[in-house]
N, C-alpha and C. Protein backbone atom coordinates (compact mmCIF):
# COMPACT_ATOMS: atom_id res chain seq x y z
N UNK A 1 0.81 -1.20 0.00
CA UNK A 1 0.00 0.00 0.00
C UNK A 1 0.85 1.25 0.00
N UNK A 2 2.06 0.82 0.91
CA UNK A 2 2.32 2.45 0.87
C UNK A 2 3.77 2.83 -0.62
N UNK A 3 3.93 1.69 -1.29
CA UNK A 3 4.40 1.99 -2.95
C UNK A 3 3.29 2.21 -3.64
N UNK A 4 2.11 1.83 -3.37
CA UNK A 4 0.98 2.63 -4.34
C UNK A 4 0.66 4.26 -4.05
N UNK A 5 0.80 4.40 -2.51
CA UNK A 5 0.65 5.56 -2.07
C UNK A 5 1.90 6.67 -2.90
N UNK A 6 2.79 6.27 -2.93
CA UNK A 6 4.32 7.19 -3.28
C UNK A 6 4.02 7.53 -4.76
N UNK A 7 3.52 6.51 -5.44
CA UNK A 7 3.08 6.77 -6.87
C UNK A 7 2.04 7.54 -7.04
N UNK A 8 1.31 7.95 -6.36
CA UNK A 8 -0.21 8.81 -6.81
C UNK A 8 0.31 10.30 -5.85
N UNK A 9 1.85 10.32 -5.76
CA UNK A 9 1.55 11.49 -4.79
C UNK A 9 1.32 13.01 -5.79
N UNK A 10 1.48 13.99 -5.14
CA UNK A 10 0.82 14.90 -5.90
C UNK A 10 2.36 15.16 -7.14
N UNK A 11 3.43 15.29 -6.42
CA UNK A 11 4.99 15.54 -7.45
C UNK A 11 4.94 14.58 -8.64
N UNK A 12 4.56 13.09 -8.15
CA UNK A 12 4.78 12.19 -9.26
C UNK A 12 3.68 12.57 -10.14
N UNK A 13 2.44 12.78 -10.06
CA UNK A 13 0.96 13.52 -11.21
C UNK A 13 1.45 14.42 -11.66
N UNK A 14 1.70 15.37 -11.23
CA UNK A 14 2.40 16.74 -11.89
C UNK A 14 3.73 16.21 -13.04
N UNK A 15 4.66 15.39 -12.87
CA UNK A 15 5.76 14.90 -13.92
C UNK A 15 5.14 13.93 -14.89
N UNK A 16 4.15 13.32 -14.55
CA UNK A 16 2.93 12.36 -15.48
C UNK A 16 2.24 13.43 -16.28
N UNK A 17 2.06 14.39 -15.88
CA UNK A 17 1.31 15.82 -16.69
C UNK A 17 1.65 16.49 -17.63
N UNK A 18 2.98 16.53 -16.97
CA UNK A 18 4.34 17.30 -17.82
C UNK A 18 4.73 16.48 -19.30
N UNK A 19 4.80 15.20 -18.84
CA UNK A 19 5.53 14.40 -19.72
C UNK A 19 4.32 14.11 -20.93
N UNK A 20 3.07 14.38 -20.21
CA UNK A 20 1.67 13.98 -21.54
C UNK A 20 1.30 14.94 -22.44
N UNK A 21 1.93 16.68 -21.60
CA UNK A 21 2.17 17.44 -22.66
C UNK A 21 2.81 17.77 -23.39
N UNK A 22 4.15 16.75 -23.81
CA UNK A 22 5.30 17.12 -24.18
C UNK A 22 5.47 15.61 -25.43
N UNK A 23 4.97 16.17 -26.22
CA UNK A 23 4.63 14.53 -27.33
C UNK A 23 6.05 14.63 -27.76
N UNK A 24 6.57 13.60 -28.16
CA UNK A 24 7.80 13.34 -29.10
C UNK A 24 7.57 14.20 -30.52
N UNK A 25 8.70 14.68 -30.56
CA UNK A 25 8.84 15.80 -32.06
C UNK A 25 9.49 14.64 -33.20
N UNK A 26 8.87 14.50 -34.03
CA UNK A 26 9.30 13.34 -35.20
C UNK A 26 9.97 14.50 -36.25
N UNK A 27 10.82 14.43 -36.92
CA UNK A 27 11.37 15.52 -37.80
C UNK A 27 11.03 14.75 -39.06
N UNK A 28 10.01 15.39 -40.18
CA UNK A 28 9.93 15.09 -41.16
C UNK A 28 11.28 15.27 -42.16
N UNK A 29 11.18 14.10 -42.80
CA UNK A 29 12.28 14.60 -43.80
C UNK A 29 12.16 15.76 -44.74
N UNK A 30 12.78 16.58 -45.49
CA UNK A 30 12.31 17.69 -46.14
C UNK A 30 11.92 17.32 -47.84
N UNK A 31 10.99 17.89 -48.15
CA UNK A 31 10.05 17.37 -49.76
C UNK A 31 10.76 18.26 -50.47
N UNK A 32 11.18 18.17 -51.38
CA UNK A 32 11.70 19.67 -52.02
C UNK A 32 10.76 19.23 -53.24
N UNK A 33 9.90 20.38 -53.45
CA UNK A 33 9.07 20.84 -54.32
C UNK A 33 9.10 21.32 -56.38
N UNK A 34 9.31 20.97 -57.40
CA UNK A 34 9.38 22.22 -58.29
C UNK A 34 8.65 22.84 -58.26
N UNK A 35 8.88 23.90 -58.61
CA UNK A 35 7.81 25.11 -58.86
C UNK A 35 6.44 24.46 -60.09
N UNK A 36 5.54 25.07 -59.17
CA UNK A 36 4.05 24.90 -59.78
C UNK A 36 2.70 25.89 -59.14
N UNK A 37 2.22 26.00 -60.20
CA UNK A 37 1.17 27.18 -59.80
C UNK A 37 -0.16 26.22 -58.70
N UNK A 38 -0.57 26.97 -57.68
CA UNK A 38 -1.54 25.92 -56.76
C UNK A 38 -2.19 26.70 -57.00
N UNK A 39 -3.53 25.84 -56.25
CA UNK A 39 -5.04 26.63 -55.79
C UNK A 39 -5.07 27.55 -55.15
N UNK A 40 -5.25 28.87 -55.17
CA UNK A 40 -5.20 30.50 -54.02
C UNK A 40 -4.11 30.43 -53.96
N UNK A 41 -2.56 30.40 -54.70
CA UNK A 41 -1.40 30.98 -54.81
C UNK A 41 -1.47 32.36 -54.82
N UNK A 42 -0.43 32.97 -54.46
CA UNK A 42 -0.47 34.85 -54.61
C UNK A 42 1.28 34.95 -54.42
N UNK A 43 1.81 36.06 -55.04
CA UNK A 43 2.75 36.34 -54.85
C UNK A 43 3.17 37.55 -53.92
N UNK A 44 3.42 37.32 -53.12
CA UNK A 44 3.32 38.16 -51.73
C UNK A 44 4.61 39.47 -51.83
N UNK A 45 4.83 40.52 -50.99
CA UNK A 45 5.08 41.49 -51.11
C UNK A 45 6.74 41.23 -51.51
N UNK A 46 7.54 39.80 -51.20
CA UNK A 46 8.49 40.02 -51.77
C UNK A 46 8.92 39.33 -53.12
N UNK A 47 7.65 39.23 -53.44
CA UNK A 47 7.85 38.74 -55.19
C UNK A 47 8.04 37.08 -55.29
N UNK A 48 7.94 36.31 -54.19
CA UNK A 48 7.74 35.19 -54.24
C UNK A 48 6.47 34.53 -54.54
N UNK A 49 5.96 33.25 -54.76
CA UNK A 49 5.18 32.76 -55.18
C UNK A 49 4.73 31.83 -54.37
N UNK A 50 3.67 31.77 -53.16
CA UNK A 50 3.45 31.51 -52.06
C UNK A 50 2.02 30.85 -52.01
N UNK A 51 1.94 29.32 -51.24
CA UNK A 51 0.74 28.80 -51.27
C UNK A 51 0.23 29.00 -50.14
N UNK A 52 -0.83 28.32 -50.12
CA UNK A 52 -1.98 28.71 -48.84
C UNK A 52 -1.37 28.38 -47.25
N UNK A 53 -0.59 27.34 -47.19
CA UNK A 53 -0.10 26.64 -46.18
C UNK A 53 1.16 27.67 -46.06
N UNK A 54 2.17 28.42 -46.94
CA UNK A 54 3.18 29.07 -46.21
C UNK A 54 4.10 28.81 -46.92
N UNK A 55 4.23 27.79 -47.59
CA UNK A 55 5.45 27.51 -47.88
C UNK A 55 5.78 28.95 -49.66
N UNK A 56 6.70 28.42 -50.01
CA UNK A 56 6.88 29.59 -51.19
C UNK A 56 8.05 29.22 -52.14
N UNK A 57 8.32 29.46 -53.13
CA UNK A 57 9.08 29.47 -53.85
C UNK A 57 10.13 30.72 -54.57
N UNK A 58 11.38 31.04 -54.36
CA UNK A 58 11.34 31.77 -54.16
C UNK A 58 11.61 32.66 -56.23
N UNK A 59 12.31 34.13 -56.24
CA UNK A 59 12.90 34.10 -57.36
C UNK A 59 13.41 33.39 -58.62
N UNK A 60 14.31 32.44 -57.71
CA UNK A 60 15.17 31.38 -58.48
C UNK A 60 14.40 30.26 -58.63
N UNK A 61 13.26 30.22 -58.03
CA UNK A 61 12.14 28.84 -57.70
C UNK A 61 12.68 27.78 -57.29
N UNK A 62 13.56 28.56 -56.01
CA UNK A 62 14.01 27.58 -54.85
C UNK A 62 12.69 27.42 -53.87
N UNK A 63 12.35 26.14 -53.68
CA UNK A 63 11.69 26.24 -52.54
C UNK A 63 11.71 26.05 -51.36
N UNK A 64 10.90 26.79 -50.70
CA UNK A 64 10.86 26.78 -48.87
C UNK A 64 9.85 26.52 -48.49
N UNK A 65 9.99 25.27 -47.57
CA UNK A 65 8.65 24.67 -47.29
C UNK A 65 7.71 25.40 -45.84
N UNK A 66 6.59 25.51 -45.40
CA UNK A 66 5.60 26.16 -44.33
C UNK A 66 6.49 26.85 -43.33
N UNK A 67 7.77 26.17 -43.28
CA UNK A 67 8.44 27.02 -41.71
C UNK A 67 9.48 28.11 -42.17
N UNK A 68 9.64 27.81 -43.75
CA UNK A 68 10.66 29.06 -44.73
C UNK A 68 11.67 28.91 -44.65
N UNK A 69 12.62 27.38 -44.46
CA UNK A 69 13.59 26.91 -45.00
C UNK A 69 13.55 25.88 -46.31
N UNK A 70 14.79 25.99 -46.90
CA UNK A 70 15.42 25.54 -48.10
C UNK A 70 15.66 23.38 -47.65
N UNK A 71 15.75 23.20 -48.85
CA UNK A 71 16.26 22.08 -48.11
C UNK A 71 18.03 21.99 -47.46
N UNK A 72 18.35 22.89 -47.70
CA UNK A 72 20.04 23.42 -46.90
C UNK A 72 19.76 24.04 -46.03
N UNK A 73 18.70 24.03 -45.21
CA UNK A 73 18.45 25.03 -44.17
C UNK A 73 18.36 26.41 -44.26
N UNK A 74 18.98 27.51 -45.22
CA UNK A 74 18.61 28.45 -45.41
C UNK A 74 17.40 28.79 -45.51
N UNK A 75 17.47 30.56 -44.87
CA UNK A 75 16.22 30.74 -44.87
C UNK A 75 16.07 32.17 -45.19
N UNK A 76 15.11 32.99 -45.39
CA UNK A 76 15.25 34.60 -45.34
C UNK A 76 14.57 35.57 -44.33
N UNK A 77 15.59 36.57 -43.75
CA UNK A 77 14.91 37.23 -42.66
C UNK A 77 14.30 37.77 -42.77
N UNK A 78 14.09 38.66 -41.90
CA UNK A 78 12.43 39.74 -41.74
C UNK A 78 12.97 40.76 -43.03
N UNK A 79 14.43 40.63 -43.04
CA UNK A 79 14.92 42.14 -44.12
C UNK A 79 14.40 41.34 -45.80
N UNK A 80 14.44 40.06 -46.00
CA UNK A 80 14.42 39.70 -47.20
C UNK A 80 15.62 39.68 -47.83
N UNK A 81 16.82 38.71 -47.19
CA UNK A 81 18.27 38.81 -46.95
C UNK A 81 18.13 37.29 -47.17
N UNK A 82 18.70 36.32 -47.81
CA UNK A 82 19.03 34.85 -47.73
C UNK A 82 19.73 34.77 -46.53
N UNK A 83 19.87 33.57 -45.44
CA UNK A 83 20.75 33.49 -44.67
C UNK A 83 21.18 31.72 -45.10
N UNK A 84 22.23 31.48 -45.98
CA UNK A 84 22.27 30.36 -45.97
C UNK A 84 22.27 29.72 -44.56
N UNK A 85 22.50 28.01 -45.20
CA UNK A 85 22.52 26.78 -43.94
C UNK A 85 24.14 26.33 -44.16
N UNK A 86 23.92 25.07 -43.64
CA UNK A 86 25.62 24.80 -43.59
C UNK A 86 25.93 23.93 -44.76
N UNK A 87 26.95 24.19 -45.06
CA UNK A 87 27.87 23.76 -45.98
C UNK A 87 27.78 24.34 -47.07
N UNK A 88 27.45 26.14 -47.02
CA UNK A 88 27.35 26.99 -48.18
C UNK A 88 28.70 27.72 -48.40
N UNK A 89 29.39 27.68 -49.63
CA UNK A 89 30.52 28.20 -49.59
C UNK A 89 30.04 29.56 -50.21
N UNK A 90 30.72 30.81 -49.47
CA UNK A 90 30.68 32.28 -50.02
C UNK A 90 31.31 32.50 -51.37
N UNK A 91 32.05 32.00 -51.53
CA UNK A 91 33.02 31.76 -52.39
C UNK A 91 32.35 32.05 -53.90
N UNK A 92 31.41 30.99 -54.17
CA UNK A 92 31.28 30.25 -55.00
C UNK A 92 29.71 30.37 -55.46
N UNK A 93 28.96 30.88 -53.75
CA UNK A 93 27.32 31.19 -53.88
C UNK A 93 26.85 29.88 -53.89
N UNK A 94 27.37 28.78 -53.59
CA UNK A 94 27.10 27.64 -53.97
C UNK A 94 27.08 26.62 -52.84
N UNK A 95 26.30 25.63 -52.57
CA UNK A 95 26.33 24.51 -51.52
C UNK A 95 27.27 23.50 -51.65
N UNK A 96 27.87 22.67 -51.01
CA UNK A 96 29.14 21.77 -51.12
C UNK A 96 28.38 20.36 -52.49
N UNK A 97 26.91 20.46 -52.32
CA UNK A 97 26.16 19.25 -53.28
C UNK A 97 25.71 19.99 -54.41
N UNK A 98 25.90 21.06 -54.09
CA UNK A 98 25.75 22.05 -55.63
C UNK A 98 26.98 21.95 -56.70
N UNK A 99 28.22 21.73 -56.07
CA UNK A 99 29.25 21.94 -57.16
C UNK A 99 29.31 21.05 -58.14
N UNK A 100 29.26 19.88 -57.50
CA UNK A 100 29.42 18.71 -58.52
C UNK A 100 28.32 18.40 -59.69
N UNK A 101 27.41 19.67 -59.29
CA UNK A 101 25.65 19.48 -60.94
C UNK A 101 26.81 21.07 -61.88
N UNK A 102 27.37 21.64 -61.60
CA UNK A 102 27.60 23.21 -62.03
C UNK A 102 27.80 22.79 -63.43
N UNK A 103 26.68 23.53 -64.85
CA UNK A 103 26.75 23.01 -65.76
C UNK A 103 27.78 24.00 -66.72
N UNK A 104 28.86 23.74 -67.08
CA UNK A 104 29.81 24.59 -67.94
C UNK A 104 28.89 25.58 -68.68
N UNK A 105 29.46 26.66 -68.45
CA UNK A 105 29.15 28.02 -69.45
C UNK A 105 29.59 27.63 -70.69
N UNK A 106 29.09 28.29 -71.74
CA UNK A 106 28.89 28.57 -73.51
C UNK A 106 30.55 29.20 -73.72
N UNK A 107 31.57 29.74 -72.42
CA UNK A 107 32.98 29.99 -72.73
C UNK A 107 33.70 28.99 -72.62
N UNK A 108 33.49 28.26 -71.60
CA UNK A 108 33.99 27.22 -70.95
C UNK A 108 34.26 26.16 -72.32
N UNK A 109 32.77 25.81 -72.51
CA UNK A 109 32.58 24.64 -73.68
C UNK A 109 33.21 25.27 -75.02
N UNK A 110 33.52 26.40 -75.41
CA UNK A 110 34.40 26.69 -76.75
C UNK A 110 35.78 26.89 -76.33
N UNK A 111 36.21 27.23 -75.70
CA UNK A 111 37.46 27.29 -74.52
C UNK A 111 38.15 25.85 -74.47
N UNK A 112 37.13 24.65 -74.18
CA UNK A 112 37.52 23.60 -74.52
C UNK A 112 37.86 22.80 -76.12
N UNK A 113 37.13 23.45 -76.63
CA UNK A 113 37.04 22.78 -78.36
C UNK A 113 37.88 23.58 -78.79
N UNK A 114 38.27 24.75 -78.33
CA UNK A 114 39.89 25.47 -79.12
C UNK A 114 40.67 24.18 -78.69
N UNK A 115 40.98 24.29 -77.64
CA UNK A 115 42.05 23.72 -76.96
C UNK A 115 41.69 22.60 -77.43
N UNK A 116 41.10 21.62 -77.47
CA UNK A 116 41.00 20.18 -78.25
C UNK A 116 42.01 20.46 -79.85
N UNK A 117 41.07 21.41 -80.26
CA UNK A 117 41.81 21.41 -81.90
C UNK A 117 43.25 21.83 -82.14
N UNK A 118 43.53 22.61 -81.20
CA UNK A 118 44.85 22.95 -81.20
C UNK A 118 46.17 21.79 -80.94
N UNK A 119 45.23 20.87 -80.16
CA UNK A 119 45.83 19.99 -79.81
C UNK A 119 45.80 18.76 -80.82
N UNK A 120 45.31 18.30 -81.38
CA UNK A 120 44.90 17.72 -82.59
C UNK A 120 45.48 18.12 -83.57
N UNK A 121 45.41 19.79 -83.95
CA UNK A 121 46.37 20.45 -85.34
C UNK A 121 48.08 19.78 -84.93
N UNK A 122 48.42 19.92 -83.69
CA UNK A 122 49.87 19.70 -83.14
C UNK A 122 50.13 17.99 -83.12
N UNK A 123 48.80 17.54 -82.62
CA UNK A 123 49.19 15.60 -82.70
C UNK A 123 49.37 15.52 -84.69
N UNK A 124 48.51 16.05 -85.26
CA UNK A 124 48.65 15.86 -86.86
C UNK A 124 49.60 16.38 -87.33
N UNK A 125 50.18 17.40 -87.13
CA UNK A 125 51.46 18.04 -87.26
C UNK A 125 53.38 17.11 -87.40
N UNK A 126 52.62 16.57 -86.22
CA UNK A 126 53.89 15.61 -85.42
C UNK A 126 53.72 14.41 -86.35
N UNK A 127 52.96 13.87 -86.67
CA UNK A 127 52.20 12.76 -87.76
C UNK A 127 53.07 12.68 -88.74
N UNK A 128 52.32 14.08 -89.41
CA UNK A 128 53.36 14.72 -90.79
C UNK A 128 54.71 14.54 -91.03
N UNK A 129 55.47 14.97 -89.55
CA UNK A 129 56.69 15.20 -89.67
C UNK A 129 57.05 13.98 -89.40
N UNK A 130 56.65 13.44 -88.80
CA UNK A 130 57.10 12.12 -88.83
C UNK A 130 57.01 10.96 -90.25
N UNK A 131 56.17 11.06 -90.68
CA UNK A 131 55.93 10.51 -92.06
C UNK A 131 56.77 11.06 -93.14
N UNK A 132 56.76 12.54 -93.05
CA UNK A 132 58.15 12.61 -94.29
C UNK A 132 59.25 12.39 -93.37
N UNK A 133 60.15 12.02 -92.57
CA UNK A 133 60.92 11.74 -92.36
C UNK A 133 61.39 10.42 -92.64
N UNK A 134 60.24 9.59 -92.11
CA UNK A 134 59.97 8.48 -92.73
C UNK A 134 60.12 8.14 -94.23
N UNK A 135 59.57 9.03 -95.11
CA UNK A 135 59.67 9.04 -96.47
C UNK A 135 61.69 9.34 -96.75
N UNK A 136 61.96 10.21 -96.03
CA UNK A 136 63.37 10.73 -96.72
C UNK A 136 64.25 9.68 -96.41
N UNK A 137 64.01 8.80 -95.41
CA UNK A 137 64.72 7.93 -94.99
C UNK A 137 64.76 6.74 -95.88
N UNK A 138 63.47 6.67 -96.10
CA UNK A 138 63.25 5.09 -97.17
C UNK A 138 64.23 5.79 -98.41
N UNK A 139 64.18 6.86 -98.73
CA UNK A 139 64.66 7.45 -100.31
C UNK A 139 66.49 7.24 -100.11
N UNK A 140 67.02 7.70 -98.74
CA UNK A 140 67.94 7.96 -98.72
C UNK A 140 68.95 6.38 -98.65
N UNK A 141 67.98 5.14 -98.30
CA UNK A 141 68.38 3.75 -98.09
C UNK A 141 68.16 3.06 -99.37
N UNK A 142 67.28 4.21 -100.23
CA UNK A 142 67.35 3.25 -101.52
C UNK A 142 68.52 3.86 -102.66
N UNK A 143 68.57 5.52 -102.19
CA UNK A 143 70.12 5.81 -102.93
C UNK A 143 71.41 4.76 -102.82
N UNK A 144 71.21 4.74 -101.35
CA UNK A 144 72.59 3.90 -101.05
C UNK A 144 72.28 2.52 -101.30
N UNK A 145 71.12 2.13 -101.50
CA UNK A 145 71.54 0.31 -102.03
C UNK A 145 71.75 0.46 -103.54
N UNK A 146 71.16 1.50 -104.62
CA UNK A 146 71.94 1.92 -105.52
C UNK A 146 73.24 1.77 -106.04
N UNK A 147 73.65 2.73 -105.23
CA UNK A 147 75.46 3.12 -104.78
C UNK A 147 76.39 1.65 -104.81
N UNK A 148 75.52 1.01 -103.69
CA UNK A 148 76.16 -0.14 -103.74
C UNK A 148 76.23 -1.12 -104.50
N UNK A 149 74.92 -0.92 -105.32
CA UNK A 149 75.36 -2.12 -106.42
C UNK A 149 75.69 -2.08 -107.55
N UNK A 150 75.81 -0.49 -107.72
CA UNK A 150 76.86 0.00 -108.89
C UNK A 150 78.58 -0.25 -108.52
N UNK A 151 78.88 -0.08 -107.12
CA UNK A 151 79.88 -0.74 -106.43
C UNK A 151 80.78 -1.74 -106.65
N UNK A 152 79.58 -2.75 -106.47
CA UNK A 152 79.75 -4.44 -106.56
C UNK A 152 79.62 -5.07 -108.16
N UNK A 153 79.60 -4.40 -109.02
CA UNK A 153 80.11 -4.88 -110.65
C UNK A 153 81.40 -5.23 -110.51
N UNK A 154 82.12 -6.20 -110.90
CA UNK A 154 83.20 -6.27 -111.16
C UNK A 154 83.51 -7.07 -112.71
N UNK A 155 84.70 -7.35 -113.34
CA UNK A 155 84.92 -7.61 -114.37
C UNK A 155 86.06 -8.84 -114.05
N UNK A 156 85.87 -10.09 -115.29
CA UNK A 156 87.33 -10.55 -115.35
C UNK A 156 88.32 -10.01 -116.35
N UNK A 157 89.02 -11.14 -116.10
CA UNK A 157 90.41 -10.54 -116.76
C UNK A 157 90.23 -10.98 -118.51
N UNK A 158 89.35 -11.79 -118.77
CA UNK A 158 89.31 -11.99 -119.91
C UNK A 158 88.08 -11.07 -120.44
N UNK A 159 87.24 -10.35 -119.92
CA UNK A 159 86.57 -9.27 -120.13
C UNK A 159 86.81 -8.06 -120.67
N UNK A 160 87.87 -8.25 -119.67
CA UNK A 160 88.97 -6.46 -119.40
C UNK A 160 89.53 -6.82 -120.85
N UNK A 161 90.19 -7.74 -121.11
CA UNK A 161 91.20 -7.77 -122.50
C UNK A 161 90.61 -8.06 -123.65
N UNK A 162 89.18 -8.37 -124.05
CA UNK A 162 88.01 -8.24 -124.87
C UNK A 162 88.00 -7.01 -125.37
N UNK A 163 87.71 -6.18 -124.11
CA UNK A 163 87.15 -4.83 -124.53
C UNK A 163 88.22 -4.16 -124.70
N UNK A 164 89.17 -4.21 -124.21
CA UNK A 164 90.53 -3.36 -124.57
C UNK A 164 91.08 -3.87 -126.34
N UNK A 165 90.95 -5.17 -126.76
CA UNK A 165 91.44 -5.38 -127.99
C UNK A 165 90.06 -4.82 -128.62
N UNK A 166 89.16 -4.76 -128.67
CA UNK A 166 87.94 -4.34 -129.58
C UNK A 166 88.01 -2.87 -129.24
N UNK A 167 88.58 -1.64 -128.20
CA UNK A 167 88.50 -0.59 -128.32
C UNK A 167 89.90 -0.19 -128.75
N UNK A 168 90.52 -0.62 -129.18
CA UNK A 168 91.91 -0.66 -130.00
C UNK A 168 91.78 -0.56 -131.67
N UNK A 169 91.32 -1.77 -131.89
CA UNK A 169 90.51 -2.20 -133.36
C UNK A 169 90.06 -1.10 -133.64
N UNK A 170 89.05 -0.57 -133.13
CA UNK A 170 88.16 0.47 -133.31
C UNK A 170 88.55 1.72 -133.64
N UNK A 171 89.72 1.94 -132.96
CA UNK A 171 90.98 3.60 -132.74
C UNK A 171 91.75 3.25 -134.38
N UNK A 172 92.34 1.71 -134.56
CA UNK A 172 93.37 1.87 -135.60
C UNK A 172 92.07 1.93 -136.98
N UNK A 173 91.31 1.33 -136.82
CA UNK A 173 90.43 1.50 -138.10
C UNK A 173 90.27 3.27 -138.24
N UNK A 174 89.32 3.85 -137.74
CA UNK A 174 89.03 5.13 -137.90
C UNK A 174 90.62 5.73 -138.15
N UNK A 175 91.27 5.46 -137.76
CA UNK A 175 92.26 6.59 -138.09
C UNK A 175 92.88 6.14 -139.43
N UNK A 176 92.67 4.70 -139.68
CA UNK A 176 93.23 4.23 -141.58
C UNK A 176 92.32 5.29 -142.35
N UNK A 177 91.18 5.42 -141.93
CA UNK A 177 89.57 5.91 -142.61
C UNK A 177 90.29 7.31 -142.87
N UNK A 178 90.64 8.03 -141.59
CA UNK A 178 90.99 9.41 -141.70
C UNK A 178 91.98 10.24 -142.45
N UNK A 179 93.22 9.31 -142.20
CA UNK A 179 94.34 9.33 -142.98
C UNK A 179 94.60 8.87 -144.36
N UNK A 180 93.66 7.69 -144.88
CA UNK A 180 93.26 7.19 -146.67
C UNK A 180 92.08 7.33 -146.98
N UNK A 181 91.28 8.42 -146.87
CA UNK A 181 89.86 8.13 -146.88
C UNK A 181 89.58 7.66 -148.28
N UNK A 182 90.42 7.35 -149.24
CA UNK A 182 90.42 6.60 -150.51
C UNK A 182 91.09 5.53 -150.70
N UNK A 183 91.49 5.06 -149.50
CA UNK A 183 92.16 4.03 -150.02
C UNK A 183 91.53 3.13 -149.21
N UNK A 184 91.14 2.06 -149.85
CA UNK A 184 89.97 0.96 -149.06
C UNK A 184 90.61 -0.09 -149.30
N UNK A 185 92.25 -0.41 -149.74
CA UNK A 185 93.13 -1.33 -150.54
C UNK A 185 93.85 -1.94 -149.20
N UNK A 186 94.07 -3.28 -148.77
CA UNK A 186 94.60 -3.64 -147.74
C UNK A 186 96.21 -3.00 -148.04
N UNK A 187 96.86 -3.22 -147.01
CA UNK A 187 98.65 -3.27 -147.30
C UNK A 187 99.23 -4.39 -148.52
N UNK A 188 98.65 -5.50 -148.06
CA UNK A 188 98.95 -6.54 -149.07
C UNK A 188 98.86 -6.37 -150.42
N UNK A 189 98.00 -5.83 -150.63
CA UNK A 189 97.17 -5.44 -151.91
C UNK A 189 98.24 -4.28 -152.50
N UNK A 190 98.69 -3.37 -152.12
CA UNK A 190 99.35 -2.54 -152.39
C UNK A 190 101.11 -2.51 -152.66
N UNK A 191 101.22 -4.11 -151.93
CA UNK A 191 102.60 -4.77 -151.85
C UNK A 191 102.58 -5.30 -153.43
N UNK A 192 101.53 -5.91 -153.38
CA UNK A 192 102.08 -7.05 -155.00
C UNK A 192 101.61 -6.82 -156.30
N UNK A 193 101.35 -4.96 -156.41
CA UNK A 193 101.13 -3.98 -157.64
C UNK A 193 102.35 -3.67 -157.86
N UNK A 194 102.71 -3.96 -159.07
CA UNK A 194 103.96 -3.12 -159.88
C UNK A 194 104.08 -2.32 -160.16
N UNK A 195 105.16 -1.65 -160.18
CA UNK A 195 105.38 -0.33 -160.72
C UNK A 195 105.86 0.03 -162.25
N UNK A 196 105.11 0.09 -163.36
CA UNK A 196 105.48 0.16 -164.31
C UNK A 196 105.92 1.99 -164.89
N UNK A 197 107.14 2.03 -164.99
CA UNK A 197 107.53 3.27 -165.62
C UNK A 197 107.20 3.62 -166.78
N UNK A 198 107.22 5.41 -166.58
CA UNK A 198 106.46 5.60 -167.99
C UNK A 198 107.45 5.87 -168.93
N UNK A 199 107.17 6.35 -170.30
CA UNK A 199 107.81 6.35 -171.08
C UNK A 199 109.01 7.62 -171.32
N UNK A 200 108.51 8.48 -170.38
CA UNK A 200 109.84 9.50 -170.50
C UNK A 200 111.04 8.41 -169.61
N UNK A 201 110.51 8.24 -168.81
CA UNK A 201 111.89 7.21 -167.94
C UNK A 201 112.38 6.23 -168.52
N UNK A 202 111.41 5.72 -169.74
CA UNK A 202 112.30 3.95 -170.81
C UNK A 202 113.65 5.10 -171.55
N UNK A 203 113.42 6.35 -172.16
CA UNK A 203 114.19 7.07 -172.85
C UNK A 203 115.62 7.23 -172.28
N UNK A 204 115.19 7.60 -170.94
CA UNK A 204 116.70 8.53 -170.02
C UNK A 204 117.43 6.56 -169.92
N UNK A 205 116.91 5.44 -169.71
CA UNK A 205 117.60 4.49 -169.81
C UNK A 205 117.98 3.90 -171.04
């Protein structure tokens, strides 16, 4: 009896009271919204686009859900001032899960395609030069196997003395030609003609 008594006293009702007005707070996860026009939307004095329940969307058609945070926790004050949440870099205007979507600017993306082609004109370049080098080289290995096998002719000895008696022949003929060009009569021929004297010379004998 007297542990039932200690439990109904008036301190322990009062912390039983306390504790029945004090429900567990469940934290919804946060919905992030796109922008869309609702039923009794109005755009309220700071140019946002605001539904019946509170929540709003803002300029950029970021939205902020009934309590007027972002899903980064940012929120805007009474001035109409953003106050980011955490992990916003100043820097950059940007959230730490924002950087990695950041879609290249229209400089960026031609900025890159110079620089690609430039780089490409220089890999094709190098190509080139390499290919006529290539070319002068094959030309310059086929001079010299040329060379060399104009080199490697050789002659014998009964070759050599062929052409030396037939370019001999050749020298004493033309010069008989040059020196008798009328006389087409061998030596022999000219040996076993007589000489008959004429008749003033039968007289003086």
């Amino acid at each position: 009896m007297e542990q039932e008594q200690k439990k109904s006293t008036p301190q322990t009702q009062a912390q039983n009271a306390n504790s029945a007005e004090e429900p567990e707070v469940v934290e919804k996860p946060f919905c992030d919204r796109p922008f869309e026009e609702v039923e009794d939307g109005y755009i309220d004095d700071r140019g946002f686009y605001t539904t019946p329940n509170g929540s709003f969307w803002d300029d950029e058609h970021t939205y902020f859900n009934h309590l007027g945070f972002d899903r980064h926790g940012g929120t805007y004050d009474k001035y109409g001032v953003y106050q980011p949440g955490a992990g916003y870099d100043e820097t950059t205007g940007l959230y730490n899960d924002q950087k990695e979507f950041i879609a290249p600017s229209e400089k960026d993306i031609v900025e890159k395609n110079i620089e690609l082609s430039i780089s490409k004109l220089k890999e094709q370049e190098t190509n080139d030069e390499k290919t006529l080098r290539k070319y002068e080289k094959l030309e310059e290995e086929s001079e010299e196997s040329d060379d060399d096998e104009k080199s490697d002719v050789t002659y014998g000895e009964d070759e050599i003395k062929e052409a030396y008696e037939f370019v001999m022949e050749n020298e004493n003929r033309n010069e008989n030609i040059v020196t008798n060009p009328k006389n087409n009569k061998s030596k022999k021929s000219q040996k076993s003609q007589k000489v008959e004297p004429d008749a003033a010379t039968e007289q003086k004998i």
